[in-house]
N, C-alpha and C. Protein backbone atom coordinates (compact mmCIF):
# COMPACT_ATOMS: atom_id res chain seq x y z
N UNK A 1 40.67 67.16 131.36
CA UNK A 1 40.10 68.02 130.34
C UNK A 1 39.46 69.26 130.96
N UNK A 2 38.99 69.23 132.28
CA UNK A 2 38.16 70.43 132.59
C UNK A 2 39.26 71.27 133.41
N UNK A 3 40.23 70.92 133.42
CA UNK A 3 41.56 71.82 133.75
C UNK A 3 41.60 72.74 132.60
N UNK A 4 41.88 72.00 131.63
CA UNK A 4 42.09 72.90 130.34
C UNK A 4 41.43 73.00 129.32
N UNK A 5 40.21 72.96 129.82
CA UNK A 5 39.00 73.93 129.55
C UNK A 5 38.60 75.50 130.24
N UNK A 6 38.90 74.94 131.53
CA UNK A 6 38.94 76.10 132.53
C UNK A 6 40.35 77.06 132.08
N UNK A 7 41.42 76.54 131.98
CA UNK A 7 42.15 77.18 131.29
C UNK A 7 41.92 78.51 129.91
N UNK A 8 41.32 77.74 129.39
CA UNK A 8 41.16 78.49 127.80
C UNK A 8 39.41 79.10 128.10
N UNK A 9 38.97 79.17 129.33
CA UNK A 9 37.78 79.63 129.10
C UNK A 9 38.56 81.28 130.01
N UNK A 10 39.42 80.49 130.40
CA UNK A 10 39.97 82.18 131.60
C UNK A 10 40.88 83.10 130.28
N UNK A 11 41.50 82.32 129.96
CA UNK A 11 42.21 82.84 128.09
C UNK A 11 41.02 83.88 127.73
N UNK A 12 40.12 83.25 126.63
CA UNK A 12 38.99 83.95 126.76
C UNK A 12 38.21 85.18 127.27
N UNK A 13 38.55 85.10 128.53
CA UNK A 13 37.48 85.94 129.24
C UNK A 13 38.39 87.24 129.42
N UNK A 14 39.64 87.03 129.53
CA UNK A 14 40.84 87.95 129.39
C UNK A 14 41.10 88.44 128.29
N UNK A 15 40.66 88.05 126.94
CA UNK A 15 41.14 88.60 125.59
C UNK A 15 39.91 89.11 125.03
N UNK A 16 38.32 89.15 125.69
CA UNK A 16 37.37 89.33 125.87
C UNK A 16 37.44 91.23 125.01
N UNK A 17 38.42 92.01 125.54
CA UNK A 17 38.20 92.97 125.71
C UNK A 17 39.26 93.92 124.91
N UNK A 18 39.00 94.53 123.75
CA UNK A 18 40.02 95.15 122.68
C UNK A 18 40.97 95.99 123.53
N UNK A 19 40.88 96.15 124.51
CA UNK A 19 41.94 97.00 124.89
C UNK A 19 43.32 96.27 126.07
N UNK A 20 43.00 94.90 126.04
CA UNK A 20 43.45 94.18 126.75
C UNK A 20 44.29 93.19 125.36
N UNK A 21 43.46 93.24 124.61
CA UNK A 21 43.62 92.46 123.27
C UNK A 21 45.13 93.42 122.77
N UNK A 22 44.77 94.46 123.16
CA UNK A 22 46.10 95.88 122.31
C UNK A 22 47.40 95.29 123.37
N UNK A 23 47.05 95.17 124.97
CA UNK A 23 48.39 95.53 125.59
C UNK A 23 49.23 93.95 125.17
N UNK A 24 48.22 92.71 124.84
CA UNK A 24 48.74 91.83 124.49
C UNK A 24 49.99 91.64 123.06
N UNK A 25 49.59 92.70 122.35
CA UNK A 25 50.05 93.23 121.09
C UNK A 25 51.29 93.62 121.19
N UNK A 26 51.20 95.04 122.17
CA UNK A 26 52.45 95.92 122.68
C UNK A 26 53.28 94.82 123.20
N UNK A 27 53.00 93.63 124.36
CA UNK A 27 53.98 92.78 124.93
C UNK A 27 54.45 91.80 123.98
N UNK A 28 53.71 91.55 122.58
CA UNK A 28 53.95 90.76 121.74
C UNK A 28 55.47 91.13 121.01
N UNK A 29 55.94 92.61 121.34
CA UNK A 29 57.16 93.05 121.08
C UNK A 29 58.13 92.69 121.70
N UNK A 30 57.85 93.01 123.04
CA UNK A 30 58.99 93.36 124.29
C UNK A 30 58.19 93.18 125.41
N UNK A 31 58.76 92.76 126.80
CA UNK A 31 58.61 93.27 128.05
C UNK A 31 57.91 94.44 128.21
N UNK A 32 57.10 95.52 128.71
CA UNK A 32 57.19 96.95 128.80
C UNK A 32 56.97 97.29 130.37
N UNK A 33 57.51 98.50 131.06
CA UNK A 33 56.59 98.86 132.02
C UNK A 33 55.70 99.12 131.91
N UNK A 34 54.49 100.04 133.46
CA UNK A 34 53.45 99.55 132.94
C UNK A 34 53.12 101.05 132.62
N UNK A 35 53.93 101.79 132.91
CA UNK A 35 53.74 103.57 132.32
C UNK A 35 53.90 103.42 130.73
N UNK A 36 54.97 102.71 130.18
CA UNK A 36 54.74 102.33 128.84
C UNK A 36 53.46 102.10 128.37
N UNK A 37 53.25 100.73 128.86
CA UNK A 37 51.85 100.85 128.22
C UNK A 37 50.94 102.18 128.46
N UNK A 38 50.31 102.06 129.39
CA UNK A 38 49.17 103.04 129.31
C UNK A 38 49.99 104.33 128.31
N UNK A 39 51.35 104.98 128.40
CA UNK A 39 51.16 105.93 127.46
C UNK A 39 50.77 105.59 125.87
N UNK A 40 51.14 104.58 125.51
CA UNK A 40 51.28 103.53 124.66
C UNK A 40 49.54 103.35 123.90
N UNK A 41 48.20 103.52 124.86
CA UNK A 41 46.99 103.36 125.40
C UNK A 41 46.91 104.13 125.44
N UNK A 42 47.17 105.40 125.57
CA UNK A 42 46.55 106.67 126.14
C UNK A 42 46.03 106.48 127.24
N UNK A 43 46.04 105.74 128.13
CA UNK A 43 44.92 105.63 129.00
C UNK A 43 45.62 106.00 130.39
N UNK A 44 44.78 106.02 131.41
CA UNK A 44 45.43 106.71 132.56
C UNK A 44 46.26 105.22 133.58
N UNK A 45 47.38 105.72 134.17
CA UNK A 45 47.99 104.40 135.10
C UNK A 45 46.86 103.73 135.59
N UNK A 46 45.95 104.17 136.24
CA UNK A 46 44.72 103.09 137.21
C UNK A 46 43.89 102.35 136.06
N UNK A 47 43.58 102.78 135.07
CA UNK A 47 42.26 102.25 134.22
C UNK A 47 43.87 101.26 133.25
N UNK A 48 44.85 101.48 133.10
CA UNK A 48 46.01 100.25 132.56
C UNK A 48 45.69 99.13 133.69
N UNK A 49 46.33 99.54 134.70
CA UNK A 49 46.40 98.73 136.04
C UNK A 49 45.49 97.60 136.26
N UNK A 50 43.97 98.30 135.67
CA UNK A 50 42.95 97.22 136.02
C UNK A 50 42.82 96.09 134.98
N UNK A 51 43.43 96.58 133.32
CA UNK A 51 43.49 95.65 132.39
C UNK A 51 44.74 94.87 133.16
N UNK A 52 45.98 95.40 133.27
CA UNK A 52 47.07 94.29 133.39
C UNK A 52 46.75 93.24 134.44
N UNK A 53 45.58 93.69 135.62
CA UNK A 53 45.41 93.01 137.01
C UNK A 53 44.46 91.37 136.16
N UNK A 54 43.30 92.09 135.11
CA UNK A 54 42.73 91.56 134.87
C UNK A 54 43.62 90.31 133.66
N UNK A 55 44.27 90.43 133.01
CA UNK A 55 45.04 89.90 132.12
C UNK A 55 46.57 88.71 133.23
N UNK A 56 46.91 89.32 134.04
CA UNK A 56 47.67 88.47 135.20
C UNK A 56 46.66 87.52 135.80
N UNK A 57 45.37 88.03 136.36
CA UNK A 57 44.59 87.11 136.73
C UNK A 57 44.31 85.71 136.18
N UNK A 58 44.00 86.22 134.28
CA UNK A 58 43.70 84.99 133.94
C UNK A 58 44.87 84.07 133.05
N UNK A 59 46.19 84.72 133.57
CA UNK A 59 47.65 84.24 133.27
C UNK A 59 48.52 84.24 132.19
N UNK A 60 47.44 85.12 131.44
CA UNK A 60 48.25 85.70 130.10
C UNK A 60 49.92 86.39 130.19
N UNK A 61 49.57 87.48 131.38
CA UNK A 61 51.29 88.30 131.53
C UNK A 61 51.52 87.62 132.99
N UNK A 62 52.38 87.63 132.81
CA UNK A 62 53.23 87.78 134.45
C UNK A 62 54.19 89.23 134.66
N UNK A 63 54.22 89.32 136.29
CA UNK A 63 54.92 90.67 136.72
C UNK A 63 56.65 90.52 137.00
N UNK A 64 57.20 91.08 136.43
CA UNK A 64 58.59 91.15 137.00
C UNK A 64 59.02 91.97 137.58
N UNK A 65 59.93 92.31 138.42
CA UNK A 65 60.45 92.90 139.43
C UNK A 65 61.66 93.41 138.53
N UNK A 66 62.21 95.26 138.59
CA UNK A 66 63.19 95.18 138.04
C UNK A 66 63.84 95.60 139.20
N UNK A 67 65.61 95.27 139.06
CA UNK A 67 66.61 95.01 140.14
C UNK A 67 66.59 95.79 141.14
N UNK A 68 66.83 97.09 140.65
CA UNK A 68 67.49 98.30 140.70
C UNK A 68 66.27 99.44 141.26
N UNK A 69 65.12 99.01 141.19
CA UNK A 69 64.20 99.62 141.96
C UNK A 69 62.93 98.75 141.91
N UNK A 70 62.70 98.38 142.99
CA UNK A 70 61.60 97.57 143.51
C UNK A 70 60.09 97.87 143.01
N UNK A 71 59.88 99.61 142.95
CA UNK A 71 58.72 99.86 142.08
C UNK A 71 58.30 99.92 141.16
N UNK A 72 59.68 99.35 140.38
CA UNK A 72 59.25 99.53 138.93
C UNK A 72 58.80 97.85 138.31
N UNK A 73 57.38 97.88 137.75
CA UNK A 73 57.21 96.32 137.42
C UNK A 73 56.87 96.71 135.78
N UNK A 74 57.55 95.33 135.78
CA UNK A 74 57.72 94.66 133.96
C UNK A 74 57.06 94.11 133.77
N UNK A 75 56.16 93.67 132.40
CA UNK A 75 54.84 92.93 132.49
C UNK A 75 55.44 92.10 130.69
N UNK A 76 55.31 90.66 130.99
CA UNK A 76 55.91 90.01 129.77
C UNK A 76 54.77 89.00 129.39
N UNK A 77 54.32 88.43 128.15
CA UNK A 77 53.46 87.33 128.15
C UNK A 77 53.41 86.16 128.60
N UNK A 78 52.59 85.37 128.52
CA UNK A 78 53.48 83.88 129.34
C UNK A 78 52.54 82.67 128.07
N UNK A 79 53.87 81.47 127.51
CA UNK A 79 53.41 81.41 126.26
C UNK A 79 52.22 80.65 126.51
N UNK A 80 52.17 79.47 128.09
CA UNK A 80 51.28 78.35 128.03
C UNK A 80 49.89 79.06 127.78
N UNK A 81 49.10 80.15 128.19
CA UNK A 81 47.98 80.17 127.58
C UNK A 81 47.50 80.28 126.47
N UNK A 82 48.73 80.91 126.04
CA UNK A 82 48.49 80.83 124.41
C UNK A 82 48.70 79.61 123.93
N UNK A 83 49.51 78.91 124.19
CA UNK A 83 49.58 77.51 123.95
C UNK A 83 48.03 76.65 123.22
N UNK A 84 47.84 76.62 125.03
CA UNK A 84 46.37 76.40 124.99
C UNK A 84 45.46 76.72 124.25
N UNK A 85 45.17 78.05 124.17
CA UNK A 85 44.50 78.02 123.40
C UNK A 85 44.62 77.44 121.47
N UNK A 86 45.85 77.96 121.34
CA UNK A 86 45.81 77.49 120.10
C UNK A 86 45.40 75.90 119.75
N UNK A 87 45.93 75.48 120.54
CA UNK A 87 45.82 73.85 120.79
C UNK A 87 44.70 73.50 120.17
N UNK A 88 43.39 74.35 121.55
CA UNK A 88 41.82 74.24 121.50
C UNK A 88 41.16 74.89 120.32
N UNK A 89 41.79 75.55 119.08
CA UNK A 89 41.65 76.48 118.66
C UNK A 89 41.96 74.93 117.06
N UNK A 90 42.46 75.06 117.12
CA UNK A 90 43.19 73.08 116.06
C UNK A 90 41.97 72.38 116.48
N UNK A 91 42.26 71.76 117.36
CA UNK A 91 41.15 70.73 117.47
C UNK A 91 39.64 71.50 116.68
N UNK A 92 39.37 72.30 116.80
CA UNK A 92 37.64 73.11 116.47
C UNK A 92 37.87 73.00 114.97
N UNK A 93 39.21 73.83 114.81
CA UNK A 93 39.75 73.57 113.08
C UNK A 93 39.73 72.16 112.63
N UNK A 94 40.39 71.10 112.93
CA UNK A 94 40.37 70.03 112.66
C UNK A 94 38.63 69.19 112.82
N UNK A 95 37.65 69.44 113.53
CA UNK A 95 36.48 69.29 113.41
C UNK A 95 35.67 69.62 112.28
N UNK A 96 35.74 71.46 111.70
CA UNK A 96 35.57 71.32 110.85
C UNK A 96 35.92 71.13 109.53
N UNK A 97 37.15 71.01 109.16
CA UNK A 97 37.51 69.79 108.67
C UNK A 97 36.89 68.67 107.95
N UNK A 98 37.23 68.03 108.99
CA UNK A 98 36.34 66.85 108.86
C UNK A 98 34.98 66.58 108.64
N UNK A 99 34.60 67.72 109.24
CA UNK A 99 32.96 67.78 108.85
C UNK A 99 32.77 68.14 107.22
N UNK A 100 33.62 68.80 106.63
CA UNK A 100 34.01 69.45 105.36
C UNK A 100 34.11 68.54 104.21
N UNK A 101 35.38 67.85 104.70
CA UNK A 101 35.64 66.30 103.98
C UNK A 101 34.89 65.29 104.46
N UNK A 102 33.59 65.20 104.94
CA UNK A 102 32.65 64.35 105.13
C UNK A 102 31.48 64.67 103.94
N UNK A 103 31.33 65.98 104.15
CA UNK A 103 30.47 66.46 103.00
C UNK A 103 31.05 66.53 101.46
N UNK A 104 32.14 66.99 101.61
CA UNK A 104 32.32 66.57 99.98
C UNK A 104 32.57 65.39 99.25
N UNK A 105 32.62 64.53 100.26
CA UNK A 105 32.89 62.95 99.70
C UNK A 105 31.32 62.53 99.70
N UNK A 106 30.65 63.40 100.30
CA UNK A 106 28.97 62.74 100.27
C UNK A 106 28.77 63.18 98.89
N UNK A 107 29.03 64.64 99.10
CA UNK A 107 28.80 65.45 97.72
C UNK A 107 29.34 64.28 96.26
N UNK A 108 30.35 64.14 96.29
CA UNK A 108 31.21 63.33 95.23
C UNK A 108 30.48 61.95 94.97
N UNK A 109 30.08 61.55 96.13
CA UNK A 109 29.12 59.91 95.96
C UNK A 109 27.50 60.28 95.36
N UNK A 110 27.22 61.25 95.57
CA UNK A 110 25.84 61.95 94.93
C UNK A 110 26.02 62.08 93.35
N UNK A 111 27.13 62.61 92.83
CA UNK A 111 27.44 62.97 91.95
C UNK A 111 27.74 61.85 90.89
N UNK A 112 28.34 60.92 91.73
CA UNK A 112 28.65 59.79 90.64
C UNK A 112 27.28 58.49 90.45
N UNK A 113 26.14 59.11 91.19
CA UNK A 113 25.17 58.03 91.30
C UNK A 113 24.25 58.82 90.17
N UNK A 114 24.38 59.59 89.84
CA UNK A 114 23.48 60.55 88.59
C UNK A 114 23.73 59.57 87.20
């Protein structure tokens, strides 16, 4: 469990940030380079660079290599953290829930004792 906790707490700490939250969006399309994005962002290649470094770190994208020229890298999502999280994301749903249909069946037993 503290694997994938640690997991979905690095999820987290990576989606932490609306502009990291956007490039997740843009890859939610397609593959892109990473000049795509930032034009995509407005933002400059180095200040992209540090979201995509930060977003690879905690294993959201991975880097691909394209064939035909070595400097050019592809940045695609990768589904298991999302996985994860959704997973962890059910279970919290399914808690309350239950906490929900605990209370309205209290509620309902209140009601019929009047």
């Amino acid at each position: 469990m503290h694997s994938a906790s640690a997991a979905v707490d690095s999820t987290l700490a990576a989606l932490a940030d609306p502009t990291r939250r956007r490039v997740v969006d843009l890859l939610r399309a397609r593959p892109r380079r990473a000049g795509e994005l930032a034009a995509a962002l407005e933002m400059s290649p180095p200040a992209t660079s540090r979201h995509l470094r930060v977003l690879r770190r905690g294993g959201l994208i991975e880097e691909q290599r394209v064939e035909h020229d070595a400097r050019v890298r592809v940045y695609a999502l990768r589904r298991e953290p999302f996985d994860a999280l959704a997973s962890w994301l059910a279970e919290v749903g399914s808690f309350w829930h239950e906490q929900l249909d605990a209370f309205r069946d209290y509620a309902e037993q209140q009601e019929d004792h009047r």
